[in-house]
Protein backbone atom coordinates (compact mmCIF):
# COMPACT_ATOMS: atom_id res chain seq x y z
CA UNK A 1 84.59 100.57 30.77
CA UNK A 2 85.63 97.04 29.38
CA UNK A 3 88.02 95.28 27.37
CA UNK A 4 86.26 92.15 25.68
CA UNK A 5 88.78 89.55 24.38
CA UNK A 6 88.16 87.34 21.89
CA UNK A 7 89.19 84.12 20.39
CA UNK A 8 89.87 83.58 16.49
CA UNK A 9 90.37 80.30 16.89
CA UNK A 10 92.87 78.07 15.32
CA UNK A 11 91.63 78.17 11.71
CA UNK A 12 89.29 79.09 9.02
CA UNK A 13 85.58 81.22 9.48
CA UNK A 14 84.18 76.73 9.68
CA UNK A 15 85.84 77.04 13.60
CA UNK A 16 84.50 80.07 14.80
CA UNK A 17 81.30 79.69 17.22
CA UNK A 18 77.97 81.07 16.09
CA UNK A 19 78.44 83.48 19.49
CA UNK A 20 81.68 84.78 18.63
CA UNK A 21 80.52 85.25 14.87
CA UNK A 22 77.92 87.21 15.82
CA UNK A 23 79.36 89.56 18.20
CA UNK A 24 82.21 90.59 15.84
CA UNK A 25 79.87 91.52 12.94
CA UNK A 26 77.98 93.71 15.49
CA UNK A 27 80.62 95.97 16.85
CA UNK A 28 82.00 98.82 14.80
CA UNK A 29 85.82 98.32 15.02
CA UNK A 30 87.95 95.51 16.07
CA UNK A 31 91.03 95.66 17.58
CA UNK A 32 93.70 93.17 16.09
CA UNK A 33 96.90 91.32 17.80
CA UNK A 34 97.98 90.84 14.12
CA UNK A 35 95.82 90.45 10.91
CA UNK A 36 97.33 87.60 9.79
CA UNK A 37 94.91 85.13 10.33
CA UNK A 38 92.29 83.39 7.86
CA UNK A 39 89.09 84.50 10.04
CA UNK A 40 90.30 88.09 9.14
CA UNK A 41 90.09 88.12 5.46
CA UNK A 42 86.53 86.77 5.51
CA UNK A 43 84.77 88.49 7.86
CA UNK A 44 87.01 91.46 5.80
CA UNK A 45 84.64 90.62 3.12
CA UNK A 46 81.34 90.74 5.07
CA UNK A 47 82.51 94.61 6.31
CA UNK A 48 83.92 94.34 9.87
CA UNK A 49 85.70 96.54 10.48
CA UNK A 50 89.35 96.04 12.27
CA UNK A 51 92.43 97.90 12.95
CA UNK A 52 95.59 95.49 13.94
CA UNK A 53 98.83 95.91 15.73
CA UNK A 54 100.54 94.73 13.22
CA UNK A 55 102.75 97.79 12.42
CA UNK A 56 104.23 97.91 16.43
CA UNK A 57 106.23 94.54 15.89
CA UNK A 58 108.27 96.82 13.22
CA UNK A 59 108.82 99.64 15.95
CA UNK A 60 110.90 97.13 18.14
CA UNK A 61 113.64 94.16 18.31
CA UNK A 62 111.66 92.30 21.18
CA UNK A 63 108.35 90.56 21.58
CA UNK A 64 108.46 91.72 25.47
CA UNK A 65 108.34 95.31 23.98
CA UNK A 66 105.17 94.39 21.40
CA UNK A 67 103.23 92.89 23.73
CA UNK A 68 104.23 95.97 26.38
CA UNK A 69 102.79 98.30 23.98
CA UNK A 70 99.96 96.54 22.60
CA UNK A 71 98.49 96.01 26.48
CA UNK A 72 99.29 99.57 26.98
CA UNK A 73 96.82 100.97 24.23
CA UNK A 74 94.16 98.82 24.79
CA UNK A 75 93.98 99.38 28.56
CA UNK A 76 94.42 103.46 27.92
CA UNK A 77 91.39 103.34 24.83
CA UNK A 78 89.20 100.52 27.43
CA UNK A 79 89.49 103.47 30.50
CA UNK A 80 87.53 105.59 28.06
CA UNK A 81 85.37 103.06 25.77
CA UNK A 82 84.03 99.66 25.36
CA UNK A 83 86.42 98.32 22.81
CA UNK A 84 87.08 94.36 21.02
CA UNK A 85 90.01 92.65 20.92
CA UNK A 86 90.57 89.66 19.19
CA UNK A 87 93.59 87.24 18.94
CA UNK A 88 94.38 83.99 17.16
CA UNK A 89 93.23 80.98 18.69
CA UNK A 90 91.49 80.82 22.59
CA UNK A 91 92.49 84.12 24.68
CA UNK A 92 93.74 82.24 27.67
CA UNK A 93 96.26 80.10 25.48
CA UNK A 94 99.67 81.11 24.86
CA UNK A 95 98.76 84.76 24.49
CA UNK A 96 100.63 87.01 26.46
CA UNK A 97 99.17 90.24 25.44
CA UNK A 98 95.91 88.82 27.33
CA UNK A 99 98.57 88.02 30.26
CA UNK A 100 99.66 91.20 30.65
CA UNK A 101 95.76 93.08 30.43
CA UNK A 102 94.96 90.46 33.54
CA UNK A 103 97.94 91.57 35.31
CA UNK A 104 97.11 95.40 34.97
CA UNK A 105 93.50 95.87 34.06
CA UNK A 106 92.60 96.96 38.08
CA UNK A 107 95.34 99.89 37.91
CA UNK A 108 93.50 100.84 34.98
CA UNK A 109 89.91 100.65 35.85
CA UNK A 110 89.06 98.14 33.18
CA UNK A 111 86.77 95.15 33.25
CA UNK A 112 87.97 92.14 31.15
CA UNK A 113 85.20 89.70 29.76
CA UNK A 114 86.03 87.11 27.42
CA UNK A 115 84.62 85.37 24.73
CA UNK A 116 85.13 81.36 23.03
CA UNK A 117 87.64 80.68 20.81
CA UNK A 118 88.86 77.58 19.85
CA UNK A 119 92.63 76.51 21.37
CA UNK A 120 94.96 75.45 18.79
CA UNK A 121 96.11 72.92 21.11
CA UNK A 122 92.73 70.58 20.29
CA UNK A 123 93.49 70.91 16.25
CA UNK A 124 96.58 70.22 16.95
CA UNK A 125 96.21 67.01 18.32
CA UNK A 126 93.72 66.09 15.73
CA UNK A 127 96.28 66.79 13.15
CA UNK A 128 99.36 65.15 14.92
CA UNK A 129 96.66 61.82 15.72
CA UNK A 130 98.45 62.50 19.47
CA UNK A 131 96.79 61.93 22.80
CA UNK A 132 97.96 64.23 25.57
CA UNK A 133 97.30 62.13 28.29
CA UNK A 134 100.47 60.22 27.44
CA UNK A 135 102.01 63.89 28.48
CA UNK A 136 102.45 66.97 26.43
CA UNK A 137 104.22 70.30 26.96
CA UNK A 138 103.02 73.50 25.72
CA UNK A 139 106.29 75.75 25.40
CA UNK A 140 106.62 79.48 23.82
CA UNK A 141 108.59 79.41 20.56
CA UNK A 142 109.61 83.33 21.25
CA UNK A 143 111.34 82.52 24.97
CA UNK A 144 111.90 79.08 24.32
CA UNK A 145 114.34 78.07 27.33
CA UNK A 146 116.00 74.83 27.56
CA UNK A 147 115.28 73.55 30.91
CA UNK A 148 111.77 73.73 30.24
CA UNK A 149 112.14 71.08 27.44
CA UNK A 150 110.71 67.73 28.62
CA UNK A 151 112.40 65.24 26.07
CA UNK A 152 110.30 62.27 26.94
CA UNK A 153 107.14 63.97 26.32
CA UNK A 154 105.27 65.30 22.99
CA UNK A 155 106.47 68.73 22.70
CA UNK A 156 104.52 72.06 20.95
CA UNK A 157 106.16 74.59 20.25
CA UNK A 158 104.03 77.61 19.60
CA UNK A 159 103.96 80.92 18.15
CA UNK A 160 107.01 80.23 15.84
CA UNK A 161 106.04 82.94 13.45
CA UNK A 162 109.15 83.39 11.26
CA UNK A 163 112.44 81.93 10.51
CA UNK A 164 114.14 84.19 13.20
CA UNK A 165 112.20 82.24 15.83
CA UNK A 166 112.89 79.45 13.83
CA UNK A 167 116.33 79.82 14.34
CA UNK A 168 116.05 80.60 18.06
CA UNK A 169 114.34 77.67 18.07
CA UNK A 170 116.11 74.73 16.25
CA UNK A 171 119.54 76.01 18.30
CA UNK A 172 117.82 75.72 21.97
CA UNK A 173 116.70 72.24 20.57
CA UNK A 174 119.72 71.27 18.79
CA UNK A 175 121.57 71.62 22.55
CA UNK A 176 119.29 68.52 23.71
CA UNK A 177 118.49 66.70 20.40
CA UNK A 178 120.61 65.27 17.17
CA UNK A 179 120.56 67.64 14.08
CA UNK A 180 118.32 64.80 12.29
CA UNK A 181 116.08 64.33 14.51
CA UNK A 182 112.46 64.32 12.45
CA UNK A 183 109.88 67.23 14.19
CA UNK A 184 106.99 68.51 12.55
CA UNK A 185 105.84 72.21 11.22
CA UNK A 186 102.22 72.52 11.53
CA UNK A 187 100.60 75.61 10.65
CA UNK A 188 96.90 76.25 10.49
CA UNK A 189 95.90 72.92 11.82
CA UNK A 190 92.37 71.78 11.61
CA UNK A 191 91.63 74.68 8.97
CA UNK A 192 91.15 74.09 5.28
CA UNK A 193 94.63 75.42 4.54
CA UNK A 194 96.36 73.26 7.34
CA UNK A 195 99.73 72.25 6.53
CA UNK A 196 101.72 69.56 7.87
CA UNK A 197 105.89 69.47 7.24
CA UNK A 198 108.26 66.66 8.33
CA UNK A 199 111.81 67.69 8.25
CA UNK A 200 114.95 67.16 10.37
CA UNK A 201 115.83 69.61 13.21
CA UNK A 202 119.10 71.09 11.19
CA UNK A 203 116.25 72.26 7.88
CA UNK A 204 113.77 73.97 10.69
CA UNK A 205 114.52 77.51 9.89
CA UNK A 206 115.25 76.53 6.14
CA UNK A 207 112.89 78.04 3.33
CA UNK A 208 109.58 77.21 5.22
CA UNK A 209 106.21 79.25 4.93
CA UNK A 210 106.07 79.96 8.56
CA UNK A 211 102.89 82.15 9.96
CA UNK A 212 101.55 83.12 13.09
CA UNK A 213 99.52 80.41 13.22
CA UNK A 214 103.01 77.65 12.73
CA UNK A 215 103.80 75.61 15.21
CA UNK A 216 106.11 72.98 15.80
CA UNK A 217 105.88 69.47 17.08
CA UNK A 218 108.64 67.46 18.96
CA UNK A 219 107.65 64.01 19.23
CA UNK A 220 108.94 61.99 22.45
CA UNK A 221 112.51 60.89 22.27
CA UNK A 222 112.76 57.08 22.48
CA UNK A 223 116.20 56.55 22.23
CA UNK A 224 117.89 56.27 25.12
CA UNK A 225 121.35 57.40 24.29
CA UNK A 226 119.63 60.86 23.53
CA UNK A 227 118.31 61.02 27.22
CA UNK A 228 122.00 60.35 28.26
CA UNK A 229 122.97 64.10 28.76
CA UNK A 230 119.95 64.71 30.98
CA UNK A 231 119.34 64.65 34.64
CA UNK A 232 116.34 62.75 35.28
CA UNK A 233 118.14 59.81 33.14
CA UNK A 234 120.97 60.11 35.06
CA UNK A 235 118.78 59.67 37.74
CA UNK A 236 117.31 56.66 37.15
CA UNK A 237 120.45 55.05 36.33
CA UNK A 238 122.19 55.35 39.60
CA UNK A 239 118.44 54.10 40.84
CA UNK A 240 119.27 51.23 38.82
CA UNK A 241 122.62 50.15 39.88
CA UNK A 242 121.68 50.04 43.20
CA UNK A 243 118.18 48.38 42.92
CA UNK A 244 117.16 44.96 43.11
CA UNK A 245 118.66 43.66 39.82
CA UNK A 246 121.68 46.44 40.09
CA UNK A 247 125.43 46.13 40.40
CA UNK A 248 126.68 44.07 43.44
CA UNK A 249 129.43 46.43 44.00
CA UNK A 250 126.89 49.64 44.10
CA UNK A 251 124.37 48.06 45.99
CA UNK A 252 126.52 47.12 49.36
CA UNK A 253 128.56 50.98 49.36
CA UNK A 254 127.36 53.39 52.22
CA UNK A 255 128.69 56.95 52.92
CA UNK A 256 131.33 55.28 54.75
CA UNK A 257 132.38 52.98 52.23
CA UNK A 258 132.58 55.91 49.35
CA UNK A 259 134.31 58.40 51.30
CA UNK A 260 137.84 57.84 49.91
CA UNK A 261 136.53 57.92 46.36
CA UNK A 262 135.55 60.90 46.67
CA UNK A 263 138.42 62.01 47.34
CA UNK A 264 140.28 60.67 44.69
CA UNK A 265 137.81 61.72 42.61
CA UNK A 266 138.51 65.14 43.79
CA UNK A 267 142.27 65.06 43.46
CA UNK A 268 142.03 63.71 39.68
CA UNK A 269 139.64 66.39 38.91
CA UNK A 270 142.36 69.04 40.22
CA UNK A 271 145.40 67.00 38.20
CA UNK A 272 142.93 67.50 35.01
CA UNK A 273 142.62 71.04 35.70
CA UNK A 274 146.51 71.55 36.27
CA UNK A 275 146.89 70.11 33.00
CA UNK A 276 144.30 71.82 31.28
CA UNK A 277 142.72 68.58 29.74
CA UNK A 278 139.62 69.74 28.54
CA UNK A 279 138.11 65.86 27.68
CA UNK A 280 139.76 64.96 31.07
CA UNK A 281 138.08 67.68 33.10
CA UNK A 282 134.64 66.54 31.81
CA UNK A 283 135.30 63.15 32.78
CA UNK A 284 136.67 63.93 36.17
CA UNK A 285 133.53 66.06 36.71
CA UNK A 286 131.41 63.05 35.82
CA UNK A 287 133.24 60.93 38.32
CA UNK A 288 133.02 62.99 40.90
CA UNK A 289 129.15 63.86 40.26
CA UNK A 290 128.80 59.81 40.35
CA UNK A 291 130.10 60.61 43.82
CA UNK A 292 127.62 63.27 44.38
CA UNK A 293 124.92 60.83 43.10
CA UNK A 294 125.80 57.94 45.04
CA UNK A 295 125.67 59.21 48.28
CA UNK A 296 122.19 61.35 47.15
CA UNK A 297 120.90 57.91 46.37
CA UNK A 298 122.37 56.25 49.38
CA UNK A 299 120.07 58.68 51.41
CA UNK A 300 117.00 58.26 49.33
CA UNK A 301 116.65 53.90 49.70
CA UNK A 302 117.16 54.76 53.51
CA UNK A 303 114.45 56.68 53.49
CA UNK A 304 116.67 60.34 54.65
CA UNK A 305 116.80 62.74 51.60
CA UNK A 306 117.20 62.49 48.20
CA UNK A 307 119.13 64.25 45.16
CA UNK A 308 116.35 67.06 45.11
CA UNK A 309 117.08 67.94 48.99
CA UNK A 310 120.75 68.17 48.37
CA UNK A 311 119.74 70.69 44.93
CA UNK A 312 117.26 72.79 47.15
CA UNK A 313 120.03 72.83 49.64
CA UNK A 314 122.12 74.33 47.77
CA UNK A 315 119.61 76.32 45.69
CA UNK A 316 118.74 78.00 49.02
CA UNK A 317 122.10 79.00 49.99
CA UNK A 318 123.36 80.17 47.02
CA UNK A 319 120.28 82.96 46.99
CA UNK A 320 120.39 83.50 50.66
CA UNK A 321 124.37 84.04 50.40
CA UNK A 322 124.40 86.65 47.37
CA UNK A 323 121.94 89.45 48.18
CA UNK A 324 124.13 91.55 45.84
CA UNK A 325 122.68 89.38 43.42
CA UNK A 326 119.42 88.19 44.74
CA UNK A 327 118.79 90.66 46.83
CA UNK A 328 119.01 94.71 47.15
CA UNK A 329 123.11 94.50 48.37
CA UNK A 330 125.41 95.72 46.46
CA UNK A 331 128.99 94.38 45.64
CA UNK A 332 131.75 96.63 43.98
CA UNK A 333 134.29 93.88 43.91
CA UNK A 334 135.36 90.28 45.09
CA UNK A 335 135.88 91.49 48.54
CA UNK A 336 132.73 92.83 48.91
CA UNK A 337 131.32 89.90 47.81
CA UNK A 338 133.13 87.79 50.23
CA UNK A 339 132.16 89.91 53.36
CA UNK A 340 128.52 89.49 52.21
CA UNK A 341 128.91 85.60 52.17
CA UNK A 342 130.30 85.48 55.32
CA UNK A 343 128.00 87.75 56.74
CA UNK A 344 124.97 85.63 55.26
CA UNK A 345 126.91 82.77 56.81
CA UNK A 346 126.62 83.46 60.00
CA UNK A 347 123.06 84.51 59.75
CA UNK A 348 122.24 81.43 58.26
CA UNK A 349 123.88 79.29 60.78
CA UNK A 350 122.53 80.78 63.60
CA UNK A 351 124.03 79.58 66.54
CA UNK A 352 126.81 81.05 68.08
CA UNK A 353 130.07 78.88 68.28
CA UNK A 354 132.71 78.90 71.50
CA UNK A 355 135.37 79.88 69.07
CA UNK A 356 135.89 81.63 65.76
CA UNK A 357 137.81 78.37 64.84
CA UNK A 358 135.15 75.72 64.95
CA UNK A 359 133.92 75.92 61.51
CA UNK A 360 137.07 74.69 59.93
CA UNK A 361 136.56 71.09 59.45
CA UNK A 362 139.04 68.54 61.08
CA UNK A 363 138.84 66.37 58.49
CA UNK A 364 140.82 68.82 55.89
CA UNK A 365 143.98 68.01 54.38
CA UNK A 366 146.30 69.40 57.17
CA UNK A 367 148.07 71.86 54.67
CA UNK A 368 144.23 73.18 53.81
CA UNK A 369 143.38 73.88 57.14
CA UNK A 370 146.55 75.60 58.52
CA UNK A 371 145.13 77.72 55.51
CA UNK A 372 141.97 78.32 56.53
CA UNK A 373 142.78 78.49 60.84
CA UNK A 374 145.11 81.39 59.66
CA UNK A 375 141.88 83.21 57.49
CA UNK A 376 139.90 83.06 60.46
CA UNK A 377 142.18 84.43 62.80
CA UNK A 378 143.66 86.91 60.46
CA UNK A 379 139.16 88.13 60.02
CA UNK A 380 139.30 89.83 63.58
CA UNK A 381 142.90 91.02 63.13
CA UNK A 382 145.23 88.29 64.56
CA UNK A 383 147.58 88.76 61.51
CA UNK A 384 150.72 90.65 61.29
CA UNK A 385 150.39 93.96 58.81
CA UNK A 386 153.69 93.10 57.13
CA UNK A 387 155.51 90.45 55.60
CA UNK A 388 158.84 91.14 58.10
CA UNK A 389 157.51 89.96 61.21
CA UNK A 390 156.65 86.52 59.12
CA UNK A 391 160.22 86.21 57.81
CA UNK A 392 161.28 86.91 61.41
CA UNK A 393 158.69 83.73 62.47
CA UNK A 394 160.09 81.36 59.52
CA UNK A 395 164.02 81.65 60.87
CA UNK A 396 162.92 81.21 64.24
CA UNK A 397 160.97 78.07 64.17
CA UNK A 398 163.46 76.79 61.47
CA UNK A 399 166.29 77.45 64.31
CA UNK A 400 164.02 75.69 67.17
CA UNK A 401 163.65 72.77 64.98
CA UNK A 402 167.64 72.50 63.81
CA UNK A 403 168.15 72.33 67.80
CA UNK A 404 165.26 69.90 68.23
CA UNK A 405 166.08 67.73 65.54
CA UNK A 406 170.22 68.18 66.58
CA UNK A 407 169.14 66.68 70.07
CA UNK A 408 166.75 63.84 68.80
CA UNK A 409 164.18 65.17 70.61
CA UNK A 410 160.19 64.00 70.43
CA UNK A 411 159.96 67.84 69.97
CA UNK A 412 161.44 67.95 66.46
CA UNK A 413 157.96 66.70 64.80
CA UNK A 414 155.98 69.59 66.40
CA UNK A 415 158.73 72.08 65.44
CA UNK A 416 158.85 70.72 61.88
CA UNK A 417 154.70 71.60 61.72
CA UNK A 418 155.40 75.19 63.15
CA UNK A 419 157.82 75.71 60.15
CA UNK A 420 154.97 74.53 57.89
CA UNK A 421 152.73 76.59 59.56
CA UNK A 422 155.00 80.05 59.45
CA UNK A 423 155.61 79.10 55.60
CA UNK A 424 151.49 79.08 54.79
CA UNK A 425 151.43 82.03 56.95
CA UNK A 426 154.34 83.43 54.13
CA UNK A 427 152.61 82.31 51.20
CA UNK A 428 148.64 83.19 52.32
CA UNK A 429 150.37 87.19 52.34
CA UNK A 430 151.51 86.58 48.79
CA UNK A 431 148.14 85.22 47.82
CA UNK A 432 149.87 81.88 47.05
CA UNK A 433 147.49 78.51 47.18
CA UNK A 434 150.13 75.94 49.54
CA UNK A 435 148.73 73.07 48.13
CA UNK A 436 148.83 74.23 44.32
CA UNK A 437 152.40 75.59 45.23
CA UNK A 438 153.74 71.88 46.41
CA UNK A 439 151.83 70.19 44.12
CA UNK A 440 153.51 72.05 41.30
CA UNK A 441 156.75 71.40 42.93
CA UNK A 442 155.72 67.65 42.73
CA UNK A 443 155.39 67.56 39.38
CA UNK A 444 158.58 69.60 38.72
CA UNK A 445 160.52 66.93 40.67
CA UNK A 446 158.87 63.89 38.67
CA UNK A 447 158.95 65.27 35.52
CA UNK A 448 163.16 66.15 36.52
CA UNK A 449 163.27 62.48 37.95
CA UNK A 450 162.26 60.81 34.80
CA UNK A 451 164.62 62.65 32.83
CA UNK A 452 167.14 61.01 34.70
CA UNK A 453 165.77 57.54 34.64
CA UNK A 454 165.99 58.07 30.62
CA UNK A 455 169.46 59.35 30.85
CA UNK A 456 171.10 56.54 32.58
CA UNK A 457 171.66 53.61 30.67
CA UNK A 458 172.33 51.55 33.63
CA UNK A 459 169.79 50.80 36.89
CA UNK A 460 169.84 54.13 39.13
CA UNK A 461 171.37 51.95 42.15
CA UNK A 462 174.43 51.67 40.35
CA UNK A 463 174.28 55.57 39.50
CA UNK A 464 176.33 57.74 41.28
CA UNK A 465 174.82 60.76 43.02
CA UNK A 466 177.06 63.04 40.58
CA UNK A 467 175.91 61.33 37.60
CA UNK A 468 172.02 61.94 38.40
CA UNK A 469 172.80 65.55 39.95
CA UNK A 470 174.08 66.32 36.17
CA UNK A 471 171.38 65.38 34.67
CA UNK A 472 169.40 67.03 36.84
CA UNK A 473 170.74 70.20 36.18
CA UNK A 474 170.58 69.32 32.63
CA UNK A 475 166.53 68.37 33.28
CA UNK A 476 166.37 71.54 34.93
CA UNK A 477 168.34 73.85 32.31
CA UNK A 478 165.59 72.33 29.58
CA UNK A 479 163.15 73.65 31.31
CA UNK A 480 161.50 70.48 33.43
């Protein structure tokens, strides 16, 4: 049995081919996406018959589900009888219905053929006057998605058929675009009742006659300020600084030469985020995505790798590392989560290491990587299973270093460290961060030293340690 598809075409009974005419005033019944379509009413009047689908879009809240059902009928009535569908414009043009009757007509038995159909996409550039080899994207108006909009291309929107889509519509857009910026409504192009609408982005949804044959038109963003928030701008900026007419200063930096801004980068970002500075946390993340960019670039005028190796990169190991996501794992909680990274870890790595050790990096901040040496070793159980024993370690190195330290010994420094090093060991079983611990403590200390300096009228040489020390209780009974 077979399914024959056919194409309405974009507009009035003028569009349709001779073919197509002639086959649907020939069959008995027609089967209907939707009967809202100009083609419909006429042949209507010359007694075709046709039964739409119109009634299933009621039954449910998403399109998925229409479509889902719609396929579903016609393959079950094409296992028994030839039947004719027909759909608005060409077949193989944004009509998922047709999609979905390729994808499953072999499970059902049934044989597809298709027939003409004009594409809305040619009226549509007749009516706009726009020529798609300067680059166009066709996007679907009911799963419109925002990192499929290409800003600096013309942009059709299709199947917008009411002012729900609309909606869904102008807010994706309004994410990427100003609330004035001018689009167009076209519905019915290239037919006798095509209409052609002008209004800002904000008035999209607003009061329009919108019909399954609307679509809307986003013409190519010129202004570059608009492009600002998007990647392939920023892209081409960093290109810039360091090409031949770029910045001096960007042009002569290497990975070497950046490596301590990104540090400070990193360390600003974190102040930001200890003071919960929203506008500051966004500008530290900019900074220290300049960072990211730089170096990306760095690698891509040598001729090594690029920003889109780094983003597979990472793309790859994000999937690979969270098959409770990706995959068929499963994860009840955080831990779980974090045994199936570190399983996929060492999978992913491959090679086998002369020591559970060597994967924490020398170059951490020494305070990060006591941290870190203690996770490891704790991971096969080299960890006490109490906090006592810890205590016990804390008074003992502090006594080794008191008789280090007494004596002047060379000693005292390493001493000092295994004090450190008991005291992370104290705070990783409380589940306290080190750094964010002193760091806090840093701030408590400046924020209590400043009181002071405002306190004392004279310079804080000539201060006695008594005067500050009252102040500093004062500082600290205020809360500082």
């Amino acid at each position: 049995m077979k399914v024959t598809v056919i194409g309405l075409g974009a507009g009035d009974l003028n569009q349709l081919p001779l073919g197509v005419y002639k086959l649907l005033t020939s069959v008995n019944k027609v089967y209907l996406r939707t009967k809202e379509h100009p083609v419909v009413s006429a042949l209507t009047a010359e007694g075709v018959l046709f039964e739409s689908f119109d009634t299933i879009y009621e039954s449910h809240d998403q399109f998925a589900e229409v479509y889902e059902e719609i396929s579903t009928l016609l393959l079950e009535k094409g296992k028994v009888e030839n039947i004719v569908y027909a759909v608005p414009g060409h077949p193989l043009v944004a009509e998922k219905t047709v999609q979905l009757l390729i994808e499953r007509a072999d499970e059902y038995g049934v044989n597809l053929d298709f027939k003409g159909g004009q594409s809305f996409l040619d009226s549509m550039f007749q009516a706009l006057r726009v020529d798609p080899v300067e680059g166009f994207t066709l996007l679907d108006g009911t799963d419109l998605k925002g990192s499929e909009l290409v800003l600096t291309q013309h942009m059709i929107i299709g199947q917008v058929y009411d002012a729900f889509i609309a909606s869904e519509v102008k807010l994706t857009l309004m994410d990427y675009l100003p609330d004035d910026y001018l689009v167009k409504i076209v519905t019915a192009a290239g037919s006798s009742e095509e209409v052609i609408k002008e209004v800002p982005l904000y008035e999209l949804d607003h009061d329009l006659a919108l019909t399954n044959l609307t679509s809307v038109y986003v013409p190519p963003v010129m202004n570059e300020e608009i492009l600002y928030p998007t990647f392939p701008k920023l892209k081409e900026i960093i290109a810039t600084l360091r090409g031949p007419n770029g910045c001096p200063w960007d042009k002569k930096q290497t990975h070497q030469s950046l490596k301590k801004y990104l540090i400070e980068e990193a360390y600003e970002l974190i102040e930001a985020i200890e003071e919960d500075d929203i506008v500051h946390i966004i500008e530290e993340l900019g900074d220290v995505l300049l960072q990211v960019m730089l170096h990306a670039q760095i690698g891509e005028d040598e001729g090594y790798f690029s920003i889109h190796d780094v983003i597979e990169g990472l793309s790859k190991k994000m999937v690979f590392r969270h098959p409770h996501v990706f995959g068929e794992r499963a994860a009840e909680d955080v831990n779980e989560a974090l045994r199936n990274w570190d399983e996929m870890k060492k999978q992913e790595k491959g090679e086998k290491t002369s020591s559970l050790l060597d994967g924490v990096p020398k170059s951490y901040p020494a305070m990060l990587r006591a941290e870190e040496l203690q996770k490891r070793a704790a991971k096969v159980g080299f960890d006490w299973e109490n906090i006592q024993p810890m205590w016990d370690k804390v008074f003992e190195e502090i006594k080794e270093f008191q008789l280090e330290a007494e004596n002047n010994n060379d000693n005292r420094i390493i001493e000092f460290g295994d004090i450190l090093f008991a005291f992370i060991n104290i705070a990783r079983y409380y589940q306290i961060n080190p750094e964010e611990a002193l760091h806090r403590t840093n701030t408590k200390f400046t924020n209590r030293f400043s009181y002071i300096e405002k306190k004392l009228d004279k310079n804080l040489e000539e201060a006695s340690l008594e005067e500050m020390d009252r102040f500093w209780e004062e500082a600290k009974k205020k809360g500082y």
